[in-house]
C-alpha atoms as a PDB file:
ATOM      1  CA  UNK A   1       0.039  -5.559 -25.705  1.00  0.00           C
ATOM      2  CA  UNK A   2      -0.460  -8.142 -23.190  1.00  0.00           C
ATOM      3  CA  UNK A   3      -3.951  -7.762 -21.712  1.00  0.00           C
ATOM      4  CA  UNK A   4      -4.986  -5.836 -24.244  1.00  0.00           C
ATOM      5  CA  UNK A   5      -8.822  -7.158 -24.216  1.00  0.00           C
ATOM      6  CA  UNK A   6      -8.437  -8.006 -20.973  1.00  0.00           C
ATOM      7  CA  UNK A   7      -8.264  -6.865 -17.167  1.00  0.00           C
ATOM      8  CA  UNK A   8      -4.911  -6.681 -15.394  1.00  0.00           C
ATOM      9  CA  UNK A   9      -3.584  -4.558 -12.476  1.00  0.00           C
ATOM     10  CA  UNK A  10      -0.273  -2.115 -12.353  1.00  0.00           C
ATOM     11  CA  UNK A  11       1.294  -0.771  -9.417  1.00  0.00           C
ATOM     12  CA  UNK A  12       1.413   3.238  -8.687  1.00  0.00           C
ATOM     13  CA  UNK A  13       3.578   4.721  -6.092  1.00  0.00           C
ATOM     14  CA  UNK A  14       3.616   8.411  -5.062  1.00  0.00           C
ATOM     15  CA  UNK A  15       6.915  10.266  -4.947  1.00  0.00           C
ATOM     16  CA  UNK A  16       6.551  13.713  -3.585  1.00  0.00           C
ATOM     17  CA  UNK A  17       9.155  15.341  -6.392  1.00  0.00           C
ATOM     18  CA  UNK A  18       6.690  13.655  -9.237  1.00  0.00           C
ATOM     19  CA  UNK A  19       3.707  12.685  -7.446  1.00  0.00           C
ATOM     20  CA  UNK A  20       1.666   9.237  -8.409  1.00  0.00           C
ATOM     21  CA  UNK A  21       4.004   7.241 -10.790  1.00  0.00           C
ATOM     22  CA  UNK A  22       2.725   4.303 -12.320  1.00  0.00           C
ATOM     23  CA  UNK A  23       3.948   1.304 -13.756  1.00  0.00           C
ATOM     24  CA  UNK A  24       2.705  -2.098 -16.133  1.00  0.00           C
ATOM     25  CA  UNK A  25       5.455  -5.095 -15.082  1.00  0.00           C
ATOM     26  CA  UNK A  26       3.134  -6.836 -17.186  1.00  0.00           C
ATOM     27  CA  UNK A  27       3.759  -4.861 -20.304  1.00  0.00           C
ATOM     28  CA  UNK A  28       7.419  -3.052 -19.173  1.00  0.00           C
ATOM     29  CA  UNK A  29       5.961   0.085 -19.719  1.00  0.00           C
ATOM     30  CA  UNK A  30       4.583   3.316 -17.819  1.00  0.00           C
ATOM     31  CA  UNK A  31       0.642   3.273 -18.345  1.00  0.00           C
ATOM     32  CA  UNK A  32      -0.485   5.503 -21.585  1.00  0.00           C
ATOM     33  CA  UNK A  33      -3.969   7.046 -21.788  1.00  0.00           C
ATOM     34  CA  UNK A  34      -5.082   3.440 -22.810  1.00  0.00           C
ATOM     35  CA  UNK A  35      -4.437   2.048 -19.606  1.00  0.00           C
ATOM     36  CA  UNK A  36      -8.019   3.276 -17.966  1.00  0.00           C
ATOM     37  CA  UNK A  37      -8.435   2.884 -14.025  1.00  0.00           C
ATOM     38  CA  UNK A  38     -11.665   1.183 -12.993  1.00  0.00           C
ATOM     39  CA  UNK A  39     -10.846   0.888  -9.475  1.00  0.00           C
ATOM     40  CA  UNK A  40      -8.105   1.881  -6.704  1.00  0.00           C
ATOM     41  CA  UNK A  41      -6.810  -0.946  -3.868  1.00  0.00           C
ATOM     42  CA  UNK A  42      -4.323  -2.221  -1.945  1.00  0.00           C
ATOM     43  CA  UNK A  43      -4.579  -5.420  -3.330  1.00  0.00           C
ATOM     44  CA  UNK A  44      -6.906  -7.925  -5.727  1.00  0.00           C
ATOM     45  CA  UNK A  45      -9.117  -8.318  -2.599  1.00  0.00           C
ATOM     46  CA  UNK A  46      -9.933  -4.921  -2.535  1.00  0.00           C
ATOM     47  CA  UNK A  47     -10.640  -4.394  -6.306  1.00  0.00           C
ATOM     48  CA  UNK A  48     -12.410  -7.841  -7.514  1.00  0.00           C
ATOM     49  CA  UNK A  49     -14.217  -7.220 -10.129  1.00  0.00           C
ATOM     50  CA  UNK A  50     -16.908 -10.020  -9.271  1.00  0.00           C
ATOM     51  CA  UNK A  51     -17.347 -12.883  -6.973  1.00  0.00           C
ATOM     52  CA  UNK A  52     -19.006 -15.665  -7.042  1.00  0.00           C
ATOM     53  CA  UNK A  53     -20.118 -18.947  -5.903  1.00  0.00           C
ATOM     54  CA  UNK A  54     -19.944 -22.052  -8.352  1.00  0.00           C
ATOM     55  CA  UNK A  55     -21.092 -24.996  -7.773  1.00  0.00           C
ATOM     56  CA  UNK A  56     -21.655 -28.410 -10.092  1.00  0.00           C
ATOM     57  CA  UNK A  57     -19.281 -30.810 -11.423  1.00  0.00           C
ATOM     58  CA  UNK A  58     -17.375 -30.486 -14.553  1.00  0.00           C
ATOM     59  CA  UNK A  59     -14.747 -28.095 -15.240  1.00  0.00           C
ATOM     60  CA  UNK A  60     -15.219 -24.337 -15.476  1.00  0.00           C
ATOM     61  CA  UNK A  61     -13.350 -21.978 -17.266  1.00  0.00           C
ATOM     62  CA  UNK A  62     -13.652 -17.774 -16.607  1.00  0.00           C
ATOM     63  CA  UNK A  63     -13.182 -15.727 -19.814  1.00  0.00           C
ATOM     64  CA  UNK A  64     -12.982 -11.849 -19.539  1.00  0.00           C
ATOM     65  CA  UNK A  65     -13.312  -9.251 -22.707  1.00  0.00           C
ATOM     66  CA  UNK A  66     -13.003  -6.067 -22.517  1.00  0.00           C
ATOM     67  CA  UNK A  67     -13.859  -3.126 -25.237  1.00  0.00           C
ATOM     68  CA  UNK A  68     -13.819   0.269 -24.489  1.00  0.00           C
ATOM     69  CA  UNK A  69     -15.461   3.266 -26.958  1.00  0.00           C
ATOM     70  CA  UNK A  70     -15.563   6.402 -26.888  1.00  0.00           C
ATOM     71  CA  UNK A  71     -18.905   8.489 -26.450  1.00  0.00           C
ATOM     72  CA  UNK A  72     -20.229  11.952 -27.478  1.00  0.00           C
ATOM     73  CA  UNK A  73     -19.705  14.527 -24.935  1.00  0.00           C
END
């Protein structure tokens, strides 16, 4: 899966026959339970996951991992 140890957004829409519908363009699927929701927003500005301020020469690269586990109720 694309993204798959990484962060990437899908859309959701609500339909009032269904309710919220959801879907990955990145992936060409609907969202399984894998897919987890860490934030809601109309758009990347509302749902950054950090900012920043970077300053220096030389060339920067940003590398995101993600790893989820489960935990004992």
């Amino acid at each position: 899966m694309i993204g798959g140890d990484a962060s990437h957004a899908w859309v959701a829409v609500w339909c009032p026959a269904l309710g919220w519908v959801e879907f990955d363009a990145t992936n060409n699927l609907m969202p399984p339970d894998e897919h987890i929701a860490l934030a809601w927003g109309r758009d990347y500005g509302d749902v950054s996951p950090t900012t920043a301020i970077v300053g220096g020469a030389g060339a920067h690269q940003v590398e995101v991992a993600v790893s989820v586990e489960p935990i004992a109720a």
